[in-house]
C-alpha atoms as a PDB file:
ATOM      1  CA  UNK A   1       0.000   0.000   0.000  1.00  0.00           C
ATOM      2  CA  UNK A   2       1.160   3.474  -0.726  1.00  0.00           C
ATOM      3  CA  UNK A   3       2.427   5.386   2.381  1.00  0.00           C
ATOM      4  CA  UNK A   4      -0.038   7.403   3.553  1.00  0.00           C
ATOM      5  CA  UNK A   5       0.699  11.683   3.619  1.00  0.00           C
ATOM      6  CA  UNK A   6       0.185  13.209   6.782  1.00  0.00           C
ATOM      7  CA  UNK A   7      -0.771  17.162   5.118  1.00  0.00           C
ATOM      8  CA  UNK A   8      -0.816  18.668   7.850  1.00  0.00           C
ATOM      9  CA  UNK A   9       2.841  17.396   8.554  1.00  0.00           C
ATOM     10  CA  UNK A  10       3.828  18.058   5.576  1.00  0.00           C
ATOM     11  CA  UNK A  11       2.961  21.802   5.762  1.00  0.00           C
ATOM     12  CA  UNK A  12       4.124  22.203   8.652  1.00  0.00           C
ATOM     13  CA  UNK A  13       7.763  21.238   6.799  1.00  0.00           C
ATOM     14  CA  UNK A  14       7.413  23.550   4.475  1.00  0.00           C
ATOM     15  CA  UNK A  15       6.541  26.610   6.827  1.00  0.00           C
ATOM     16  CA  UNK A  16       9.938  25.390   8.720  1.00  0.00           C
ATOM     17  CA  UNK A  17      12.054  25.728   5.840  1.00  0.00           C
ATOM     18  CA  UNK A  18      10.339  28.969   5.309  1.00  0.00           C
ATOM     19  CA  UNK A  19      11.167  30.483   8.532  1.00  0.00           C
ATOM     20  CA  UNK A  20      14.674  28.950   8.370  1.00  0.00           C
ATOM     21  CA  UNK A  21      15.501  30.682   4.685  1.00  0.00           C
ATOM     22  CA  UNK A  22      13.743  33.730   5.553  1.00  0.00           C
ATOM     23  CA  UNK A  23      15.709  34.310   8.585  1.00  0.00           C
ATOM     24  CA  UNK A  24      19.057  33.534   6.723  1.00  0.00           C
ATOM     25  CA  UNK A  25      17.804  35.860   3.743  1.00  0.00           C
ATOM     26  CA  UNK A  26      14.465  38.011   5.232  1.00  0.00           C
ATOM     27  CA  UNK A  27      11.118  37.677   4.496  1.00  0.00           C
ATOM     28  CA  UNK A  28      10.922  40.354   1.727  1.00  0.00           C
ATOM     29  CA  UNK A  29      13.695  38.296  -0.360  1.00  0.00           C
ATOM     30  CA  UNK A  30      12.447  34.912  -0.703  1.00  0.00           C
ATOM     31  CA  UNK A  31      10.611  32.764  -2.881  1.00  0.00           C
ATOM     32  CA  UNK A  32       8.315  29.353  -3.228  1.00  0.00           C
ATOM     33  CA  UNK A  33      11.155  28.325  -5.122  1.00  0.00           C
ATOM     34  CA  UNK A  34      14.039  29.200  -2.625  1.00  0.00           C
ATOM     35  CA  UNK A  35      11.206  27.409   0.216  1.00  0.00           C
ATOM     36  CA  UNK A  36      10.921  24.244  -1.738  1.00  0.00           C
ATOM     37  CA  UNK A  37      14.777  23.699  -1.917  1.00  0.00           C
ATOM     38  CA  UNK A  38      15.389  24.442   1.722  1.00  0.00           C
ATOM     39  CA  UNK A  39      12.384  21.855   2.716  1.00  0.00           C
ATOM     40  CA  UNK A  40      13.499  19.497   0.114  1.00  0.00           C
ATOM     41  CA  UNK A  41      10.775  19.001  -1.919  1.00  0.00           C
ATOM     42  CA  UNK A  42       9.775  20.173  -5.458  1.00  0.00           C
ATOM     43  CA  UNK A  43       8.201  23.525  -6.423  1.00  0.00           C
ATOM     44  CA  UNK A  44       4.630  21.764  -7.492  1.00  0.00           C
ATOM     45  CA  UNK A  45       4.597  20.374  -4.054  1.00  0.00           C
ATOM     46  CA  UNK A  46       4.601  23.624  -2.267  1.00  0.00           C
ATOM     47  CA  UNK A  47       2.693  25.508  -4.994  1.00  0.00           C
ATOM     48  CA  UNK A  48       0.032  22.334  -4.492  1.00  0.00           C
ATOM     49  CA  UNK A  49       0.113  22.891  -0.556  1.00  0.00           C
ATOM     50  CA  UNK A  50       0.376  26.593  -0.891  1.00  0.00           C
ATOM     51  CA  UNK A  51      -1.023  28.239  -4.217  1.00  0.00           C
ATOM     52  CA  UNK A  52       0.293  31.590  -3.539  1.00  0.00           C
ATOM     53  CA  UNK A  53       3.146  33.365  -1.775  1.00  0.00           C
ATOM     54  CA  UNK A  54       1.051  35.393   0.102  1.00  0.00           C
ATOM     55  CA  UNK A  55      -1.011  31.883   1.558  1.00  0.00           C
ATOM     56  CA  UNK A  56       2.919  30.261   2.446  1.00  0.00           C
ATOM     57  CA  UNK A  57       3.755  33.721   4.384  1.00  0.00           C
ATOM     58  CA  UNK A  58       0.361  33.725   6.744  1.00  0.00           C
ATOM     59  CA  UNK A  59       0.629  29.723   7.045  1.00  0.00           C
ATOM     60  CA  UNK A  60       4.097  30.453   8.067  1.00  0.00           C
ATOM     61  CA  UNK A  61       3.220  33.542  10.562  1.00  0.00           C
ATOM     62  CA  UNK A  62       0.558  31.123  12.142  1.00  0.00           C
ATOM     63  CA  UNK A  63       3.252  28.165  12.689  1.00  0.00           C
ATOM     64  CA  UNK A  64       5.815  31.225  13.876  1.00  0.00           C
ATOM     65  CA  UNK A  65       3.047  32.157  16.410  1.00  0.00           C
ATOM     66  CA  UNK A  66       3.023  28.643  17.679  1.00  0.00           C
ATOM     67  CA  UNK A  67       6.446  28.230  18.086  1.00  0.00           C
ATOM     68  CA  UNK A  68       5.985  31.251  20.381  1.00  0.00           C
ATOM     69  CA  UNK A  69       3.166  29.814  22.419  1.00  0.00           C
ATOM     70  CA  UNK A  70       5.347  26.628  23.057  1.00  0.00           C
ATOM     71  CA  UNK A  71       8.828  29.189  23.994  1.00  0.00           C
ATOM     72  CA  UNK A  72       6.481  31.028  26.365  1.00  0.00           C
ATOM     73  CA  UNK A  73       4.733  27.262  27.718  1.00  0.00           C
ATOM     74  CA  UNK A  74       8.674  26.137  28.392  1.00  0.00           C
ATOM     75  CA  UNK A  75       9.425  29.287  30.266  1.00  0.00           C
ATOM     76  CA  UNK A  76       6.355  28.948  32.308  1.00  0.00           C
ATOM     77  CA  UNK A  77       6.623  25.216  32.737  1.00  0.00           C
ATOM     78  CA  UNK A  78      10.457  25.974  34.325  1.00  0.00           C
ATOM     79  CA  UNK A  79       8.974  28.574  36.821  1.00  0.00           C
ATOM     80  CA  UNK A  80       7.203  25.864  39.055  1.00  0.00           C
ATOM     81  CA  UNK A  81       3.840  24.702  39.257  1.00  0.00           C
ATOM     82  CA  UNK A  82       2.344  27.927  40.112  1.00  0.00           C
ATOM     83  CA  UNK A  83       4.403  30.812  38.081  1.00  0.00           C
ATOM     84  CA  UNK A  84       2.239  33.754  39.314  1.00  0.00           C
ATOM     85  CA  UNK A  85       1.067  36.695  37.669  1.00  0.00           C
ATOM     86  CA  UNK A  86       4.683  38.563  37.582  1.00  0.00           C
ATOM     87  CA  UNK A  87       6.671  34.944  36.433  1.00  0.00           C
ATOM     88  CA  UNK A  88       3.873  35.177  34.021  1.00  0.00           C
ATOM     89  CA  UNK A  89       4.208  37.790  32.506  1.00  0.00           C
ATOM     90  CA  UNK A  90       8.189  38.006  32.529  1.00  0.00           C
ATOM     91  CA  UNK A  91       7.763  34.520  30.120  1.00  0.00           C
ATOM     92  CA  UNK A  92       5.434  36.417  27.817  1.00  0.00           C
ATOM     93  CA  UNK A  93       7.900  39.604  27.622  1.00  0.00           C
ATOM     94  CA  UNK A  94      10.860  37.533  27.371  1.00  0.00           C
ATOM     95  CA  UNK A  95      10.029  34.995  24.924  1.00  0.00           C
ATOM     96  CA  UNK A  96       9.658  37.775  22.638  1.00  0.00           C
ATOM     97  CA  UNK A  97      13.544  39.276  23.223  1.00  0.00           C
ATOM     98  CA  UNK A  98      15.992  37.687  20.793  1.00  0.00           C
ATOM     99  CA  UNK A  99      18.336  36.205  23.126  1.00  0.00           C
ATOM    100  CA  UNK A 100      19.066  33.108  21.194  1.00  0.00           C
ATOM    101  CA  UNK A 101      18.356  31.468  17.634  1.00  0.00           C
ATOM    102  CA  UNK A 102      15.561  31.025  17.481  1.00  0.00           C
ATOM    103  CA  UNK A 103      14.234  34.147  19.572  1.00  0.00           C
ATOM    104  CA  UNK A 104      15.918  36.045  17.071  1.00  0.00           C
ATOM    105  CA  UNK A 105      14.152  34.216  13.619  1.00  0.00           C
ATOM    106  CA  UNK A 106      11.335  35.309  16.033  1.00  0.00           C
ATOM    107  CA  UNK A 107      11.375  38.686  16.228  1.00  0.00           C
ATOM    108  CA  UNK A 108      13.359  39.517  13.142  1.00  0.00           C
ATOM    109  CA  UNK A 109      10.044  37.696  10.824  1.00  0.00           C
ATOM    110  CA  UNK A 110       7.293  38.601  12.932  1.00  0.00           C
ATOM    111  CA  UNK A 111       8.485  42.158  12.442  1.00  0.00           C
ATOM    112  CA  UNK A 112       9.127  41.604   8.093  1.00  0.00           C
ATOM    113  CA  UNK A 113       5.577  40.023   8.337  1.00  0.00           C
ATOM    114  CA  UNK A 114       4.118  43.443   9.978  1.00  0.00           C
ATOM    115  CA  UNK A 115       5.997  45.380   8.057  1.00  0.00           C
ATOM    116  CA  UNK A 116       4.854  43.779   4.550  1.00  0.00           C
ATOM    117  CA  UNK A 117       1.269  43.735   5.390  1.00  0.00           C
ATOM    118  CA  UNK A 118       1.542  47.177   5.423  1.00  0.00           C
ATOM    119  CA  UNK A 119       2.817  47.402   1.614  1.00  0.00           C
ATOM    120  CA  UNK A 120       2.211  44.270   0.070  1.00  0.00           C
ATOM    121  CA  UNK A 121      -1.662  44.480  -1.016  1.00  0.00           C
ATOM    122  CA  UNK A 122      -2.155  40.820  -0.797  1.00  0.00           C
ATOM    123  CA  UNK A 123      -0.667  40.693   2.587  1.00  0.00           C
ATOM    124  CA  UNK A 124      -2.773  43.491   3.607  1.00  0.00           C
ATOM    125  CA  UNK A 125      -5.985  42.886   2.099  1.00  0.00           C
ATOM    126  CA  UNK A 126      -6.130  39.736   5.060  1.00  0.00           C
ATOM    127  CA  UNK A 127      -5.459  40.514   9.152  1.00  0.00           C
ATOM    128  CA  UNK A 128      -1.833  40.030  10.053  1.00  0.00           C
ATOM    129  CA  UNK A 129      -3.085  39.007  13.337  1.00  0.00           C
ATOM    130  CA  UNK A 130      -6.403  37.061  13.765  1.00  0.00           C
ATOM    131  CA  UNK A 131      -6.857  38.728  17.472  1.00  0.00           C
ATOM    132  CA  UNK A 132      -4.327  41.684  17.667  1.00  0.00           C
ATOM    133  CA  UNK A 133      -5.509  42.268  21.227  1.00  0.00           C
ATOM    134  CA  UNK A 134      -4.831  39.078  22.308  1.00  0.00           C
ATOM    135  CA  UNK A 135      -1.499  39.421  24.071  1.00  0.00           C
ATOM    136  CA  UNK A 136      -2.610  42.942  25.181  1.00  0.00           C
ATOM    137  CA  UNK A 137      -5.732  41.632  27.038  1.00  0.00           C
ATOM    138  CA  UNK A 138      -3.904  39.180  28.727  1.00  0.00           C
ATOM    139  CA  UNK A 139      -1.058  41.296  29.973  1.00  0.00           C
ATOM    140  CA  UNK A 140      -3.933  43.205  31.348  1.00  0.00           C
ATOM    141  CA  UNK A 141      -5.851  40.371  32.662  1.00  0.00           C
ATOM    142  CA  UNK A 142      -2.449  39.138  34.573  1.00  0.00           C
ATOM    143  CA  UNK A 143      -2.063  42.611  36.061  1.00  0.00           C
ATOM    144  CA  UNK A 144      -4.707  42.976  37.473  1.00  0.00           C
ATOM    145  CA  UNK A 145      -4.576  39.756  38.827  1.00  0.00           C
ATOM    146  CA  UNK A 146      -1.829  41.297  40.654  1.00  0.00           C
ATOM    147  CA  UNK A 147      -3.234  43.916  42.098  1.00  0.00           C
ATOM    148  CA  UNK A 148      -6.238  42.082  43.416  1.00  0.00           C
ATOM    149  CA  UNK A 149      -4.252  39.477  45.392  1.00  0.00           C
ATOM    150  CA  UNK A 150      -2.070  43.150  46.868  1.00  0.00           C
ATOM    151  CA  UNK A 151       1.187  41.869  44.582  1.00  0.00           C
ATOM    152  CA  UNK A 152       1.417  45.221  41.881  1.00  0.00           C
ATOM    153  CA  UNK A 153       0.358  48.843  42.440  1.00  0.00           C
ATOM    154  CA  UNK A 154      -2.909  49.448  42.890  1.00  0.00           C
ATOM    155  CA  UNK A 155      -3.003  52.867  41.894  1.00  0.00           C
ATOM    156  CA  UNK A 156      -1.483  51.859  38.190  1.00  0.00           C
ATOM    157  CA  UNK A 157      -3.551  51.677  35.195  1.00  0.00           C
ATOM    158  CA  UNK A 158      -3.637  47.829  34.111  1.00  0.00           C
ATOM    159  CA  UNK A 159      -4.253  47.996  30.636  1.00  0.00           C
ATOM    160  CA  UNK A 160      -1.655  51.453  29.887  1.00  0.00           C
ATOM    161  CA  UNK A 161       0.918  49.326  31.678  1.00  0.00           C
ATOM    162  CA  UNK A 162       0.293  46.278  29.423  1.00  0.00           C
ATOM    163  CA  UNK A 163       0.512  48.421  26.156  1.00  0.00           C
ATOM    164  CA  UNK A 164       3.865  49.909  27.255  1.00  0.00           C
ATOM    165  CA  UNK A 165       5.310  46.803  28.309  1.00  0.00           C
ATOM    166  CA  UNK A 166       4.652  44.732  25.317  1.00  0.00           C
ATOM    167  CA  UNK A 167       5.644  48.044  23.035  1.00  0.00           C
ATOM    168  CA  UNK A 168       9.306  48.167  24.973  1.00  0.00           C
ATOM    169  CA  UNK A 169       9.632  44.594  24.997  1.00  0.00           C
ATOM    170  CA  UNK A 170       9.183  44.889  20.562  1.00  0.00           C
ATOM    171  CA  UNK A 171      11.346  48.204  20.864  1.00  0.00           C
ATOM    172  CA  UNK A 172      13.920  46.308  22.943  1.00  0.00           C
ATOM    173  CA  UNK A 173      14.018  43.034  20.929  1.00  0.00           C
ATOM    174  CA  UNK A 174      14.755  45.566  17.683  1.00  0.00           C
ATOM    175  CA  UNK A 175      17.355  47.301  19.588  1.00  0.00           C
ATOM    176  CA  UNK A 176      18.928  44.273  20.315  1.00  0.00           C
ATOM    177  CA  UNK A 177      18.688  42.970  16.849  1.00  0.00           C
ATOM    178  CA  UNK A 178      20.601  46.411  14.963  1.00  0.00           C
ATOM    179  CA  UNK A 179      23.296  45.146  17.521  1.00  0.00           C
ATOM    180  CA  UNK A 180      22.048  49.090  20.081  1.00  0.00           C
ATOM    181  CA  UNK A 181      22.416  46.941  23.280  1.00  0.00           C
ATOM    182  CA  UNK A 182      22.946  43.614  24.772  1.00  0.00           C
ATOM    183  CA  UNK A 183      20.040  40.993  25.747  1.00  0.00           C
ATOM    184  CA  UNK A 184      21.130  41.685  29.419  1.00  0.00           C
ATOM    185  CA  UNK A 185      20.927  45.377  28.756  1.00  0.00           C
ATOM    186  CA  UNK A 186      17.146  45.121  27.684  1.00  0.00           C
ATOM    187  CA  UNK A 187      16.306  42.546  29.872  1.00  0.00           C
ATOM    188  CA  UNK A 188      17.418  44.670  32.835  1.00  0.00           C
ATOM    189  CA  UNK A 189      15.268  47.292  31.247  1.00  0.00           C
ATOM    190  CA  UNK A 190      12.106  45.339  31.589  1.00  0.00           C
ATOM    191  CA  UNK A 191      13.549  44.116  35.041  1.00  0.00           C
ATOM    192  CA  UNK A 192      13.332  48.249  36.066  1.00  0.00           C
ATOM    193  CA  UNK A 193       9.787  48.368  34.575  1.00  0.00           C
ATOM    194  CA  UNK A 194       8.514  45.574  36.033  1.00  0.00           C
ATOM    195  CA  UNK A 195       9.494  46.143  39.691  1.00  0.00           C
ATOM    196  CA  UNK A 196       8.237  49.313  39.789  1.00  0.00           C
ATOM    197  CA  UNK A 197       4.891  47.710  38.548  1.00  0.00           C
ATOM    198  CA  UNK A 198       5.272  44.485  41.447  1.00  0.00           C
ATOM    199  CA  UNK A 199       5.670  47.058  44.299  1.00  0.00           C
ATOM    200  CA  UNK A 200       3.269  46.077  47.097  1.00  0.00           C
ATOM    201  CA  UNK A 201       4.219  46.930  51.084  1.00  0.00           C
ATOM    202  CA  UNK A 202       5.365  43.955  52.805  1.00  0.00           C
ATOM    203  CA  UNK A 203       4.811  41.591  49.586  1.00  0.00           C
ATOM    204  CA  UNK A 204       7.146  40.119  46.798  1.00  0.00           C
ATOM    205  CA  UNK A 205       6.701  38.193  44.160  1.00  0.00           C
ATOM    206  CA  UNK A 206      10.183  36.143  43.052  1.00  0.00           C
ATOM    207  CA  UNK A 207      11.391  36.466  39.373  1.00  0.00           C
ATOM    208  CA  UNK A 208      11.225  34.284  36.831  1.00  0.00           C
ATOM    209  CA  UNK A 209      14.312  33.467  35.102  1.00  0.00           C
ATOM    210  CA  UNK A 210      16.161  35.426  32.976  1.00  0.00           C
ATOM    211  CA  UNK A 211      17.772  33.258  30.393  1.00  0.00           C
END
């Protein structure tokens, strides 16, 4: 019997290569053909898969996106059993920071992708993001969290404090990218920011780790 094709699998193959070529040669400079080399397959299989460019790019941000989920599920998983809202959030921001390999194909896509939708008509005539609120709400949701159980300032504005937080922590992972300042530099950055968030008399709330 002929082996049977797992398509899902298979896609998924292809979106790796893509990420791994794009982050060699960025987004804006490659092609289905330059894809179907790198995943080692012909250029009818990926055009079958994948009929345009545009549909390989936002398959490709979606499997970027949960590569990111399962970076931030490691970092939570290695702060205990019970992270808290401030571990929590610290896995969220730095996930994001290119402080390795693969943090840095990260970033350095997920910014070409924003940046094409923006001039590439195909790109933007679709969402780059199905829910672009979705990490904002639940930075909010974790900070307030905080300040219910008396572990973050109660006086601060939850949701202004998530929308600056995830803005450095983009700002931050660019800076570190153009080769501005170290991961340590940014990291201690956020550190600053997030203290002064955590601030509760008599409480604490213990970091999460920073590599």
């Amino acid at each position: 019997m002929p082996k049977r094709v797992d398509h899902e699998e298979r896609r998924a193959q292809i979106a790796e290569a893509l990420i791994r070529v794009a982050g060699r040669q960025g987004l804006h400079a490659v092609g289905m053909r330059d894809v179907a080399a790198e995943a080692g397959v012909s250029l009818r299989l990926v055009q079958y898969y994948f009929e345009t460019k545009e549909k390989l790019l936002f398959y490709g941000l979606r499997h970027l996106t949960d590569l990111f989920t399962a970076r931030v599920g490691a970092r939570l998983a290695a702060a205990g059993p019970d992270p808290g809202p401030r571990a929590t959030v610290e896995a969220l921001l730095l996930a994001s920071l290119p402080i390795d390999e693969e943090s840095r194909t990260f970033h350095l896509l997920y910014s070409s992708y924003a940046i094409l939708s923006v001039t590439d008509e195909a790109l933007a005539a679709q969402p780059f993001i199905d829910n672009p609120d979705a990490a904002e709400n639940a930075m909010t949701g974790l900070l307030e969290q905080a300040q219910g159980s008396g572990l973050a300032d109660p006086d601060a504005d939850a949701r202004t404090e998530a929308i600056s937080l995830l803005a450095m922590a983009a700002t931050m992972g660019t800076s570190i990218l153009v080769g501005q300042r170290s991961p340590e530099a940014a990291i201690a950055v956020l550190h600053h920011h997030l203290d002064r968030i955590f601030t509760a008399p008599g409480t604490s709330e213990p970091r999460a780790g920073a590599n």
